[in-house]
C-alpha atoms as a PDB file:
ATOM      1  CA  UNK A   1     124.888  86.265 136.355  1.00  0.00           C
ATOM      2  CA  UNK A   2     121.156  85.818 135.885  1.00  0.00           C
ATOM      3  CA  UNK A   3     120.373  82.629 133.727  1.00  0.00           C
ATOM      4  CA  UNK A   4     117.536  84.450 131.498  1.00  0.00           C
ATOM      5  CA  UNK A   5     116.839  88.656 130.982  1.00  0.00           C
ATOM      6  CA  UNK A   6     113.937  89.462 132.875  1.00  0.00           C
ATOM      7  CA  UNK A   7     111.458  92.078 131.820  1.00  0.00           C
ATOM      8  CA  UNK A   8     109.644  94.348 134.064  1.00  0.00           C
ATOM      9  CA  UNK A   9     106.403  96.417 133.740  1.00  0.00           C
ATOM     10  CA  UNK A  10     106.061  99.961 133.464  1.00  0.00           C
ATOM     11  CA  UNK A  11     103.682 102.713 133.150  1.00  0.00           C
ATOM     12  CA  UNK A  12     102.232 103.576 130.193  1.00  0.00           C
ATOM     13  CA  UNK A  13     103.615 101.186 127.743  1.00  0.00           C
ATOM     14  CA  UNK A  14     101.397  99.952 124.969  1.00  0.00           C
ATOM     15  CA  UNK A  15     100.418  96.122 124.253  1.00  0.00           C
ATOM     16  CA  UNK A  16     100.772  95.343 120.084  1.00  0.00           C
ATOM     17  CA  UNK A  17      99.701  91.298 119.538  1.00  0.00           C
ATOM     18  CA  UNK A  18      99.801  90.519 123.253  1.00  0.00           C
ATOM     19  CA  UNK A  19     103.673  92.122 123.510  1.00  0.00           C
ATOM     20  CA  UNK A  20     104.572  94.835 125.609  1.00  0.00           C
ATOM     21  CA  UNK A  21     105.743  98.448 123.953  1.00  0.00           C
ATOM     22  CA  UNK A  22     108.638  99.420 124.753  1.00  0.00           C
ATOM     23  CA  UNK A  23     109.864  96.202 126.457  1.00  0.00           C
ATOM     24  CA  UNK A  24     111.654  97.337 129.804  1.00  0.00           C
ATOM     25  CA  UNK A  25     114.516  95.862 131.460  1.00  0.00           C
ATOM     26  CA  UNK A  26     115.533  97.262 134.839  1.00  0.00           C
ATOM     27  CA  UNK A  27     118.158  97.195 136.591  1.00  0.00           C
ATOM     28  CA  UNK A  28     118.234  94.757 139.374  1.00  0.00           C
ATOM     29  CA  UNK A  29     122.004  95.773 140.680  1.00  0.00           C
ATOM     30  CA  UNK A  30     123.734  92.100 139.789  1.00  0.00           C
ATOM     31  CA  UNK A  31     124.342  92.329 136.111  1.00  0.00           C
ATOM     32  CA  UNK A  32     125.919  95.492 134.374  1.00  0.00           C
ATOM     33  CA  UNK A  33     124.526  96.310 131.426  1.00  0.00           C
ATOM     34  CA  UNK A  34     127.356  95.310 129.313  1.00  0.00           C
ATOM     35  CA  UNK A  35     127.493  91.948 130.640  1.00  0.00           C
ATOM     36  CA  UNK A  36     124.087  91.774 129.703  1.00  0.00           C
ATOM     37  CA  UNK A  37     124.302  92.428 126.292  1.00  0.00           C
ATOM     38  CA  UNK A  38     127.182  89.777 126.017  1.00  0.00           C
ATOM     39  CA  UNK A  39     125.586  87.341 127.575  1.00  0.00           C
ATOM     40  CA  UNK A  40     121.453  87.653 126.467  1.00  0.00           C
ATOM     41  CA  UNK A  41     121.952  88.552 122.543  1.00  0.00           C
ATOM     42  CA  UNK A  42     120.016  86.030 121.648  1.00  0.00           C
ATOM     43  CA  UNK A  43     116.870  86.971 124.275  1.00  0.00           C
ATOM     44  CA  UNK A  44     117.667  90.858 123.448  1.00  0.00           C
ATOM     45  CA  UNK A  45     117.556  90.182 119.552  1.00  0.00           C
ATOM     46  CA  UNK A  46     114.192  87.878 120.030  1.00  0.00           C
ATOM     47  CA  UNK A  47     112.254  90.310 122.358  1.00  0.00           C
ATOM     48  CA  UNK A  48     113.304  92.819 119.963  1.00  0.00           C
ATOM     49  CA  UNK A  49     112.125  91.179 116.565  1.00  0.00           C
ATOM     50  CA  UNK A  50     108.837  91.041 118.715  1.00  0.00           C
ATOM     51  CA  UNK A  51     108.130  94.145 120.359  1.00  0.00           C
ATOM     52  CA  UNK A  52     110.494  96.856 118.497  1.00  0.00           C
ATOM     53  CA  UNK A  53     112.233  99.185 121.262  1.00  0.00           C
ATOM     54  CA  UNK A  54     113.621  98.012 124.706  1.00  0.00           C
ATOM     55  CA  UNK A  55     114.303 100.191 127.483  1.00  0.00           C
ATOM     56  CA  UNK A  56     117.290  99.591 129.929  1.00  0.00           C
ATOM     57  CA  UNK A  57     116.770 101.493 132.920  1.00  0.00           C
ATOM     58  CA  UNK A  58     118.925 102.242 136.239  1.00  0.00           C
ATOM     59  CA  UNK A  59     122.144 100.725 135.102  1.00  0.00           C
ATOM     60  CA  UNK A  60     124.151 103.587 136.126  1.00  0.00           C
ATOM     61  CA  UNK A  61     125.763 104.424 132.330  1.00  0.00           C
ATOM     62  CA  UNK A  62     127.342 107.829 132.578  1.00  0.00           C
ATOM     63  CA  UNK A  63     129.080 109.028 129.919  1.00  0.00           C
ATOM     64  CA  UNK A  64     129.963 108.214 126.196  1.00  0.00           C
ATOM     65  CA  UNK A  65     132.727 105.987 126.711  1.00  0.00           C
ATOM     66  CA  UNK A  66     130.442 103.792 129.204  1.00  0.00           C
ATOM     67  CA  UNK A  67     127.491 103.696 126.408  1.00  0.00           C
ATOM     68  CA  UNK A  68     130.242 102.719 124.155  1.00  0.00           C
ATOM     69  CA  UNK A  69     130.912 100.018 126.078  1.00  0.00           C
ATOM     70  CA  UNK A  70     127.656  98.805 125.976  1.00  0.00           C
ATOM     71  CA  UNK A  71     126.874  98.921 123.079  1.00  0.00           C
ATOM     72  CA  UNK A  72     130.332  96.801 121.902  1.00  0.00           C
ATOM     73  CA  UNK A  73     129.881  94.489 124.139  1.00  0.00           C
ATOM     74  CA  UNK A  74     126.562  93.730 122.218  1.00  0.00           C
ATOM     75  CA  UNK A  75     128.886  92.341 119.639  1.00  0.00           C
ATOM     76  CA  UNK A  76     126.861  93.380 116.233  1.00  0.00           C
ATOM     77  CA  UNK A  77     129.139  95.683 113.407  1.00  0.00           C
ATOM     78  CA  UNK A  78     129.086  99.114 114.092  1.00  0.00           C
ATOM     79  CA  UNK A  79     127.301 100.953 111.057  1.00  0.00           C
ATOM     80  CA  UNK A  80     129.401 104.275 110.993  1.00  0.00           C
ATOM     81  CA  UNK A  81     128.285 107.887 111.208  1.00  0.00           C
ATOM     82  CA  UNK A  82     130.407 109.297 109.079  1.00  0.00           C
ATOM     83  CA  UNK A  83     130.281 107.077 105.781  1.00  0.00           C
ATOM     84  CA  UNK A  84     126.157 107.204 106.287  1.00  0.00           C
ATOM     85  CA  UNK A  85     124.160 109.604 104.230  1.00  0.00           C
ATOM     86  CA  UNK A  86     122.422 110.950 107.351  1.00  0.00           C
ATOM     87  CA  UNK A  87     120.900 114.396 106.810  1.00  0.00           C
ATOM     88  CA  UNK A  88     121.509 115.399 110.343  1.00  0.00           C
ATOM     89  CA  UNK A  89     124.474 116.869 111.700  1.00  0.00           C
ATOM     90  CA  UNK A  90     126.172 115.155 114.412  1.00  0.00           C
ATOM     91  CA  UNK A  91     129.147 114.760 116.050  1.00  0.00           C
ATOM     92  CA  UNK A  92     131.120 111.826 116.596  1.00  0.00           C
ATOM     93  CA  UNK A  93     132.323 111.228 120.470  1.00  0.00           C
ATOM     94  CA  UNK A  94     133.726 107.669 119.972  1.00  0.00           C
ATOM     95  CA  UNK A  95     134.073 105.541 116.526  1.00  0.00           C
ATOM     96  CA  UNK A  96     130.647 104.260 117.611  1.00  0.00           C
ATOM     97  CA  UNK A  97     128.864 106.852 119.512  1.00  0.00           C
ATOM     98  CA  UNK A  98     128.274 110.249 117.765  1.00  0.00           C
ATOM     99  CA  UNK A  99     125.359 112.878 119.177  1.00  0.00           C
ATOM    100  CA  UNK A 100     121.643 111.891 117.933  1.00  0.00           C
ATOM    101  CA  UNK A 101     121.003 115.350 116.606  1.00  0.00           C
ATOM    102  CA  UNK A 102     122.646 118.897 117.047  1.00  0.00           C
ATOM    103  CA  UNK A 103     119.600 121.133 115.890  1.00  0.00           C
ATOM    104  CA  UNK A 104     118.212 123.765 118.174  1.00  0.00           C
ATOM    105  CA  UNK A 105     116.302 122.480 120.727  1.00  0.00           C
ATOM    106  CA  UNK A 106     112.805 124.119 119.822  1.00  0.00           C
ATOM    107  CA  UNK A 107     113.205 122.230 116.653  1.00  0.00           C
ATOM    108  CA  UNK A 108     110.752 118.911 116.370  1.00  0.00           C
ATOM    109  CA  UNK A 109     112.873 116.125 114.726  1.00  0.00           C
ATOM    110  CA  UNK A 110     109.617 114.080 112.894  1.00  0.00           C
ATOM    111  CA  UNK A 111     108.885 110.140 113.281  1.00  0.00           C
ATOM    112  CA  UNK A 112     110.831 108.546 110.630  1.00  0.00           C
ATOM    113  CA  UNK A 113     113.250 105.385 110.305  1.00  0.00           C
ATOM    114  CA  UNK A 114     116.870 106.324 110.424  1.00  0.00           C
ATOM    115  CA  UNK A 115     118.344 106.926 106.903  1.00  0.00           C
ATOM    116  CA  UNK A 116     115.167 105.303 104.752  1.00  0.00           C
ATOM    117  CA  UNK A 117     115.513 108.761 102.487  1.00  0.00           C
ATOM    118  CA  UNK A 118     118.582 106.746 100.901  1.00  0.00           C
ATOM    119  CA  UNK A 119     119.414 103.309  99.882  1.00  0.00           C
ATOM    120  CA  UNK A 120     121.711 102.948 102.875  1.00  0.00           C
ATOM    121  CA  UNK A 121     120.050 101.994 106.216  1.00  0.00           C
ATOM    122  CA  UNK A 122     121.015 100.571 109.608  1.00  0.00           C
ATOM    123  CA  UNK A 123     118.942  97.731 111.104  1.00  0.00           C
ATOM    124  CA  UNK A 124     119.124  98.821 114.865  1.00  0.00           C
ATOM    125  CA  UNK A 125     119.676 101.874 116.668  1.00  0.00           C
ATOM    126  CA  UNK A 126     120.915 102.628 120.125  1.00  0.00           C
ATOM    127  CA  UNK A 127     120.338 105.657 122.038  1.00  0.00           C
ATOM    128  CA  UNK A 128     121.814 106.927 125.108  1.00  0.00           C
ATOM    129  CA  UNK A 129     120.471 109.741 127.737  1.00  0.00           C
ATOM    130  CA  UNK A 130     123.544 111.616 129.334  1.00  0.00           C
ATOM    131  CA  UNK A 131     121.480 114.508 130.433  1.00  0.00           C
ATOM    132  CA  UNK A 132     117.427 114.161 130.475  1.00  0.00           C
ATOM    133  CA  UNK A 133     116.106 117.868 129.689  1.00  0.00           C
ATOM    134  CA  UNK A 134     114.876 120.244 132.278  1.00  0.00           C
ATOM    135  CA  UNK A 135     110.997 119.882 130.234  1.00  0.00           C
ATOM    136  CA  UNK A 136     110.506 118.150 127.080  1.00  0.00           C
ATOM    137  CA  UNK A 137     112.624 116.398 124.678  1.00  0.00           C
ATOM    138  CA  UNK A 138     110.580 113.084 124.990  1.00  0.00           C
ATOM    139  CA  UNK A 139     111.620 110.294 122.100  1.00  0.00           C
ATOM    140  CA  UNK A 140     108.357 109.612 120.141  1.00  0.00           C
ATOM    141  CA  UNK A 141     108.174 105.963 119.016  1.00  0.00           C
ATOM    142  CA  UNK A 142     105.896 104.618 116.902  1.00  0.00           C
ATOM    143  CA  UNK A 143     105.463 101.008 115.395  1.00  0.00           C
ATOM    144  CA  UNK A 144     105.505 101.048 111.371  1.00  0.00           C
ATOM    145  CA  UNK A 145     103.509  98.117 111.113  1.00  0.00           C
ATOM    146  CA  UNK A 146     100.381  98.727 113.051  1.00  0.00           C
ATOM    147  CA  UNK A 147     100.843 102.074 111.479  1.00  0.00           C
ATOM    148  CA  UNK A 148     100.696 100.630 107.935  1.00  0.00           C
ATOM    149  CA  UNK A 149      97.748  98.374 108.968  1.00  0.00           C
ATOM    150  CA  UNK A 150      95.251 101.158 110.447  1.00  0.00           C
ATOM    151  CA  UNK A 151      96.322 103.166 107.137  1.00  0.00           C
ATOM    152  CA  UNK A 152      95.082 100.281 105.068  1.00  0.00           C
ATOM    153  CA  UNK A 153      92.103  99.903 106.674  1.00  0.00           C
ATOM    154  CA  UNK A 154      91.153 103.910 106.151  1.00  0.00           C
ATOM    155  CA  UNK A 155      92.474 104.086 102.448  1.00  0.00           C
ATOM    156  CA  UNK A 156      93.553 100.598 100.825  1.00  0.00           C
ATOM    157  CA  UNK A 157      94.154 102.727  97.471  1.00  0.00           C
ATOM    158  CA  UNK A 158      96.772 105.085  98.960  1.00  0.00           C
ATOM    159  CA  UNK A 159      99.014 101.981 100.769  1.00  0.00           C
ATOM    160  CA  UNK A 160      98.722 100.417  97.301  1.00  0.00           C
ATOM    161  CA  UNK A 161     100.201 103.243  95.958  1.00  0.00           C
ATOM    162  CA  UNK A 162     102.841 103.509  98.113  1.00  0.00           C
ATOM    163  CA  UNK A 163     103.459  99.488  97.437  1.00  0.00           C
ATOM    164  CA  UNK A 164     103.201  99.967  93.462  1.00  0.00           C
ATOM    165  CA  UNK A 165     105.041 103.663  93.432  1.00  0.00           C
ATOM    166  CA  UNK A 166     106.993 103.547  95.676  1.00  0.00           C
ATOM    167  CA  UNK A 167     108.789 106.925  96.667  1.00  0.00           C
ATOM    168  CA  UNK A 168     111.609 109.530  96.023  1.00  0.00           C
ATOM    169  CA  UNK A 169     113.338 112.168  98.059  1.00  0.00           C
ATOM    170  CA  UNK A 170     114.999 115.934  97.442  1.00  0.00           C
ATOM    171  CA  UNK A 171     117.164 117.135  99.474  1.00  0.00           C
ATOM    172  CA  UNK A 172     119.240 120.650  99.634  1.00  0.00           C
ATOM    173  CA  UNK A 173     122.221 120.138 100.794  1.00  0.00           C
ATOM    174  CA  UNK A 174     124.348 123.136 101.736  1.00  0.00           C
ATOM    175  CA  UNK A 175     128.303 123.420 100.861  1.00  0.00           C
ATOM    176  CA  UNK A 176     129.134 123.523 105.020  1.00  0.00           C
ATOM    177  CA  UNK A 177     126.662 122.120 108.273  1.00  0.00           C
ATOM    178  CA  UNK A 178     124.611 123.930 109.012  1.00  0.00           C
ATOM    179  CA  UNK A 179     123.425 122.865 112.346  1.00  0.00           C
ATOM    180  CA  UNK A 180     120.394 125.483 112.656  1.00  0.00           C
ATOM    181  CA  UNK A 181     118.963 123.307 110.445  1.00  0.00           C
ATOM    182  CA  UNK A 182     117.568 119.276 110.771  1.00  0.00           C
ATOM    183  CA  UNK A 183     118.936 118.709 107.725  1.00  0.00           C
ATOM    184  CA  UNK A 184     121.824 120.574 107.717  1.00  0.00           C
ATOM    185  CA  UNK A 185     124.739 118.288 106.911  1.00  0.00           C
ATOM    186  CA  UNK A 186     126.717 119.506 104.575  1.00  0.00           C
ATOM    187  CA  UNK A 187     127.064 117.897 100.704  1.00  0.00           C
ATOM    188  CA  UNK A 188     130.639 117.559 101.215  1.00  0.00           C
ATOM    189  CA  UNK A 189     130.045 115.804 104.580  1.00  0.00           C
ATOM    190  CA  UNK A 190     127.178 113.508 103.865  1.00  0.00           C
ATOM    191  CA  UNK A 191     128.958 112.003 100.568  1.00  0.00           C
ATOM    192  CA  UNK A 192     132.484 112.088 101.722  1.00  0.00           C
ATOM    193  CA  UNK A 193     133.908 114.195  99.116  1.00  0.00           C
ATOM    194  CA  UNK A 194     135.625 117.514  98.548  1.00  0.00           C
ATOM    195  CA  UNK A 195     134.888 118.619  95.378  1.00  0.00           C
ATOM    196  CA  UNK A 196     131.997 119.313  92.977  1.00  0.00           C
ATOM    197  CA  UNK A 197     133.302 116.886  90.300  1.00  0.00           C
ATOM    198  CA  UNK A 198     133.837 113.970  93.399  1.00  0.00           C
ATOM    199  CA  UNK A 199     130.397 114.641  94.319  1.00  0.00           C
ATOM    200  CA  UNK A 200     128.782 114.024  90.876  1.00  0.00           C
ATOM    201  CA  UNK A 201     130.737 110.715  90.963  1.00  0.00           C
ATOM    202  CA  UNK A 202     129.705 109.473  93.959  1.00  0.00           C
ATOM    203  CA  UNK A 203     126.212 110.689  93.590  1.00  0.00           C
ATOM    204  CA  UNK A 204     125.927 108.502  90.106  1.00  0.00           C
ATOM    205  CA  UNK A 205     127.000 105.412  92.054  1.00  0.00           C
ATOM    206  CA  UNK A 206     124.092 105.964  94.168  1.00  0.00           C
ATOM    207  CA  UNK A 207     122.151 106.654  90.775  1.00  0.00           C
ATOM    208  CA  UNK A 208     121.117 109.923  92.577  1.00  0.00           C
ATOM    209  CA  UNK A 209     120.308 112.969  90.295  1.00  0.00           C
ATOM    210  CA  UNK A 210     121.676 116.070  91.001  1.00  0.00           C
ATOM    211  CA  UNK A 211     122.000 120.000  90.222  1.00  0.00           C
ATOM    212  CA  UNK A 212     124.244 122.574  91.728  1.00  0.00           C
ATOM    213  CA  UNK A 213     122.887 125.598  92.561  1.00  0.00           C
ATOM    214  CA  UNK A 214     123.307 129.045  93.824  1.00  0.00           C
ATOM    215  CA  UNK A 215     125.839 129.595  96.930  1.00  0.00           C
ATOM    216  CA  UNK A 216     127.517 126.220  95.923  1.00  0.00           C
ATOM    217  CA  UNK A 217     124.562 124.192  97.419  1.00  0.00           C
ATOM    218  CA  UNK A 218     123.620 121.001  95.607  1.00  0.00           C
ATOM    219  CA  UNK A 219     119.489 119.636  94.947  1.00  0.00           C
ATOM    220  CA  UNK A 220     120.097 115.492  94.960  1.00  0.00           C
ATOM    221  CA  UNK A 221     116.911 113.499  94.405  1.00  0.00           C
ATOM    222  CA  UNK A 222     117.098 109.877  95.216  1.00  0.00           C
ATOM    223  CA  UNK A 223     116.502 106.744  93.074  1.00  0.00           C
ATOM    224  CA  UNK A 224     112.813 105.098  93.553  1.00  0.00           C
ATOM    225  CA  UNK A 225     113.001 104.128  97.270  1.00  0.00           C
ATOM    226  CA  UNK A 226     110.265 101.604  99.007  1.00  0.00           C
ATOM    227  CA  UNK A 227     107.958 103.194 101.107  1.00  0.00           C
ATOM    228  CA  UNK A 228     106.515  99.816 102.442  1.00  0.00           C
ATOM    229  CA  UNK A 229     108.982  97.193 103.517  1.00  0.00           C
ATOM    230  CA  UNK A 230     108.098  93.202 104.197  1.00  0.00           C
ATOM    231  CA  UNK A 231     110.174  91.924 107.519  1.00  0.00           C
ATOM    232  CA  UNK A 232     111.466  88.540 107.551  1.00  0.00           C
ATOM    233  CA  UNK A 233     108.641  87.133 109.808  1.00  0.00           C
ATOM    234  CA  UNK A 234     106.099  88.632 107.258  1.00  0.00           C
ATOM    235  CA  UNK A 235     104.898  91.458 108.284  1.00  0.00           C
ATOM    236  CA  UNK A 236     104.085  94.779 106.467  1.00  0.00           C
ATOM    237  CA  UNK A 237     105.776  97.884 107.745  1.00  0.00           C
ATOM    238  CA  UNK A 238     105.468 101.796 106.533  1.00  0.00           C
ATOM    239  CA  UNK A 239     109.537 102.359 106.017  1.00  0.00           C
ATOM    240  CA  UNK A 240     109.890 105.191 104.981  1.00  0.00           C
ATOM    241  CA  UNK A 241     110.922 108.843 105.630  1.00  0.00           C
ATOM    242  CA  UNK A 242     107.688 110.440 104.735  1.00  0.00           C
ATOM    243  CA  UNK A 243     106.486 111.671 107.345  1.00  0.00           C
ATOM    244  CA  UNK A 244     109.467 113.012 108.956  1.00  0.00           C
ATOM    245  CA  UNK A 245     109.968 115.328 105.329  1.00  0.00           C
ATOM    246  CA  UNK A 246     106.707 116.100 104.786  1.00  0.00           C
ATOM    247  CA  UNK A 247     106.409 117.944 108.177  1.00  0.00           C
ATOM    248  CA  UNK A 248     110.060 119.166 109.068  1.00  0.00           C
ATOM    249  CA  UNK A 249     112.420 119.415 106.321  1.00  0.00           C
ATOM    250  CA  UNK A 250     111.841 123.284 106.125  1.00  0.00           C
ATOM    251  CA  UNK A 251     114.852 125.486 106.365  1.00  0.00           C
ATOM    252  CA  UNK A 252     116.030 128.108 104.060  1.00  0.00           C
ATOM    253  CA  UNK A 253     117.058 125.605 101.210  1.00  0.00           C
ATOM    254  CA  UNK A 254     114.481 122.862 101.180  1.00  0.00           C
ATOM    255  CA  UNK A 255     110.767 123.233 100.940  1.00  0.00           C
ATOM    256  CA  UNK A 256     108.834 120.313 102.389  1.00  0.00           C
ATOM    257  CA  UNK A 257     106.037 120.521  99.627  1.00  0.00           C
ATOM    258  CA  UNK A 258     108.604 119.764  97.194  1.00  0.00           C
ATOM    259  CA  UNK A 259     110.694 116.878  99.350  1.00  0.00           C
ATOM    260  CA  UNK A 260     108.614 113.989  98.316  1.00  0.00           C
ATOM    261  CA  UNK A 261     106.800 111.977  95.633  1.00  0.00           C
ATOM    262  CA  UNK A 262     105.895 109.273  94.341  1.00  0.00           C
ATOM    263  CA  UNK A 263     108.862 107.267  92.646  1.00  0.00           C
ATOM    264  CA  UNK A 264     106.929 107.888  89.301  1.00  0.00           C
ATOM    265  CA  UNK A 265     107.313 111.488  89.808  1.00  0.00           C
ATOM    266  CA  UNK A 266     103.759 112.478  90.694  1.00  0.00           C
ATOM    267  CA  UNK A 267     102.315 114.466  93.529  1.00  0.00           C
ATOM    268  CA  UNK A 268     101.465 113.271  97.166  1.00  0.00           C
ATOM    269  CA  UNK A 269      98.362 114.558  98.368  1.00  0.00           C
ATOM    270  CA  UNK A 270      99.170 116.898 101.484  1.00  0.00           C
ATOM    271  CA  UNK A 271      95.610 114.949 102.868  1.00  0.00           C
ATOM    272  CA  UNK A 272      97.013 111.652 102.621  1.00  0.00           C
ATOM    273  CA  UNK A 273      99.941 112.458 104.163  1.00  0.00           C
ATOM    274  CA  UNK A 274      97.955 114.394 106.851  1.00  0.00           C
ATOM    275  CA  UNK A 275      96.380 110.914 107.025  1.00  0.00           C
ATOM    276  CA  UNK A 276      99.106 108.507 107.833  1.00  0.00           C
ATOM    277  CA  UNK A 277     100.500 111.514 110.347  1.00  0.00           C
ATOM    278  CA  UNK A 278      97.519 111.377 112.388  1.00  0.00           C
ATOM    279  CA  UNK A 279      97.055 108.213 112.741  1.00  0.00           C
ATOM    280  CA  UNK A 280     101.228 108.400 113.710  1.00  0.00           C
ATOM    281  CA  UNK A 281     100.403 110.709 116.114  1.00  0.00           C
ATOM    282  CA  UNK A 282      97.523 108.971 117.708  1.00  0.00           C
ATOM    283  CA  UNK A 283      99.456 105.555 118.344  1.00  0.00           C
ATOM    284  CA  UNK A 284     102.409 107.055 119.530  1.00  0.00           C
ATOM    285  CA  UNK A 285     104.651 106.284 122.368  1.00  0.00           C
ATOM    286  CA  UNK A 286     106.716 109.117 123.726  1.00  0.00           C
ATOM    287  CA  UNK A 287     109.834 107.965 125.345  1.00  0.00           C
ATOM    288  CA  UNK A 288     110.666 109.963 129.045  1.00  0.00           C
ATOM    289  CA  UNK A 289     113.939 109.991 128.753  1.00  0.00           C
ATOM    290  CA  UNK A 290     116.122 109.591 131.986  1.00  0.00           C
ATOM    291  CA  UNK A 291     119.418 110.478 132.501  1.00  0.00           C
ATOM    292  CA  UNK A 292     121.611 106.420 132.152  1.00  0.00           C
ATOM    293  CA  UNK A 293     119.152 105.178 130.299  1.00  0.00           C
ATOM    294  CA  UNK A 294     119.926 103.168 127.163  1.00  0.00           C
ATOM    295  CA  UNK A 295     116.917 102.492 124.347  1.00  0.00           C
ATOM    296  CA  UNK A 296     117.636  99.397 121.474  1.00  0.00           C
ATOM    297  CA  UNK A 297     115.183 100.193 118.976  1.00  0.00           C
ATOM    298  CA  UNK A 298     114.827  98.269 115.580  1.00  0.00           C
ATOM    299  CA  UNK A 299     114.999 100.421 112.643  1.00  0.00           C
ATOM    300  CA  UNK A 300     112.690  98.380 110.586  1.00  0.00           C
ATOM    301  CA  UNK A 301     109.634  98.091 112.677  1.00  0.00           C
ATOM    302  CA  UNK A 302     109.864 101.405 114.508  1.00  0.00           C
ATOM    303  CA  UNK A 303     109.793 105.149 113.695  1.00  0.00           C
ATOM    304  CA  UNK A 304     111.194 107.480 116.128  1.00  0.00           C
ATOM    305  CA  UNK A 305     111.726 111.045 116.561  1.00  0.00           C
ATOM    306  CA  UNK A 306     112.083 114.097 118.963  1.00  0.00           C
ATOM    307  CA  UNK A 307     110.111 116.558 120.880  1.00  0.00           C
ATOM    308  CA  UNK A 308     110.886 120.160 121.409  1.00  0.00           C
ATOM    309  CA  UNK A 309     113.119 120.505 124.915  1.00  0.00           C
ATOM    310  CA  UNK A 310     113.308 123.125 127.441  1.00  0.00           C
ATOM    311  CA  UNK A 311     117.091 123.115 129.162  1.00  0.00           C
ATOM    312  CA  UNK A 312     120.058 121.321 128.236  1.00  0.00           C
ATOM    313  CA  UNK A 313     119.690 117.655 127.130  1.00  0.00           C
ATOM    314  CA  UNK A 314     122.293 114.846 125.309  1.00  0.00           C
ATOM    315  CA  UNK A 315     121.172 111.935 123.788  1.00  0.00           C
ATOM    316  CA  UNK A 316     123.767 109.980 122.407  1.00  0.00           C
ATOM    317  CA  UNK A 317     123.429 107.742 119.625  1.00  0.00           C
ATOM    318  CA  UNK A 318     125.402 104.191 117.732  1.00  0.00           C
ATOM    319  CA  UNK A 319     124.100 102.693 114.649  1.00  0.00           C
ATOM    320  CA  UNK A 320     124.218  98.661 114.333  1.00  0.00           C
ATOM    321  CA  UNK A 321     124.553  97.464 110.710  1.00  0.00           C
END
């Protein structure tokens, strides 16, 4: 067993404060990956805090049981699939592992961080590649913070909105998935309930508002939600899921002009936004996936998403509380 987790260089990654983006750790054919995880948490969980996503390449992880594995052996409480209130459809494999996303694959899933439409959020997320796709299907990474910073420095007045506002979310959910859609989980499925009168419950524990309408759908809008988050070390982040329903929560239901606002109720302007996504776009890391290899990314300090895919591809996913 190797006495400290070496990290190697690879092409393309991006330097933030002197730290490598992603980190990569490849296989060196001594360690498997799950002994790895046991035995560096502590060097994992630092280079993490520091750089935001870490690759682990050419470890030979095959299937969903082996990825579970992995990502037990890491030894941090599984934050479950099916008690989140995920927007996404997806399918659980194992009581960790569950697919990442099962729209089509033209469909662009947006950067955002995983769940920050609600008031329940994981702090890391693993992904898995079973299959890499025949073209496409790249996993866009971005880091919040130097995201937040370059916004600040083109429009101080708009991140102090965002500080002072923060943000709200609406959401159309529909009475069954619909996995056409991005956002397609079902009402019934995304707050564990059967009925209408169970929904309004749990919804007014979450201090959501809500409205049924036609075809047994149901409009929930979400408390005021941060839109800029301060990690432990200090630093300023742009958590959020802004971006990600701004440009892709279109489907026959939900209407991304009408998604988002400010938590006071008011209007984002569509140039702002257009803003923050450029500068998004232009920092950027897109992810190559292929097939074995394993991604840790923290769900604070980085936004993630996925690109359109040409063939079949399966990206797994587990959620760490």
């Amino acid at each position: 067993m190797n006495a400290s987790l070496h990290f190697s260089t690879g092409a393309h990654q991006q330097q933030w404060s002197g730290a490598a983006f992603p980190a990569i750790v490849m296989a060196d054919g001594s360690d498997a990956l799950a002994d790895i995880m046991a035995t560096h948490q502590t060097a994992i969980d630092a280079a993490l805090a520091e750089t935001g996503a870490i690759l682990f390449r050419g470890f030979g992880i095959s299937d969903a049981d082996d990825f579970d594995h992995v990502v037990t052996a890491y030894g941090a409480e599984n934050f479950p699939y099916a008690k989140s209130l995920s927007n996404a459809v997806r399918i659980n494999l194992t009581p960790r592992v569950f697919t990442a996303n099962e729209a089509p694959p033209e469909t662009s899933i947006y950067l955002h961080h995983e769940m920050a439409q609600t008031p329940i959020y994981p702090s890391r997320l693993f992904f898995f590649c079973e299959i890499a796709a025949d073209k496409g299907g790249a996993t866009p990474l971005c880091r919040s913070d130097m995201l937040l910073s370059k916004l600040d420095a083109k429009n101080p007045s708009l991140v102090k909105r965002f500080r002072e506002r923060g943000v709200r979310y609406t959401n159309i959910m529909p009475p069954e998935n619909d996995t056409g859609s991005g956002q397609g989980r079902s009402w019934r499925s995304t707050l564990g309930v059967d009925t209408h009168a169970e929904a309004e419950a749990r919804l007014a524990a979450l201090c959501y508002t809500g409205k049924w309408l036609g075809g047994d759908t149901l409009k929930a809008t979400t408390p005021v939600l941060d839109a800029v988050r301060i990690m432990p070390d200090g630093r300023h982040v742009f958590f959020n899921q802004l971006i990600a329903a701004f440009r892709g929560w279109a489907d026959s239901r939900n209407d991304p002009s009408k998604s988002i606002t400010y938590g006071d109720g008011s209007a984002i302007d569509p140039a702002d936004m257009a803003l923050a996504i450029n500068i998004a776009n232009d920092i950027s890391y897109d992810l190559n996936w292929q097939s074995g290899d394993v991604a840790l990314v923290d769900n604070f300090l980085v936004m993630h998403g996925r690109r359109p895919f040409q063939g079949k591809r399966r990206v797994l996913a587990s959620l760490i509380k």
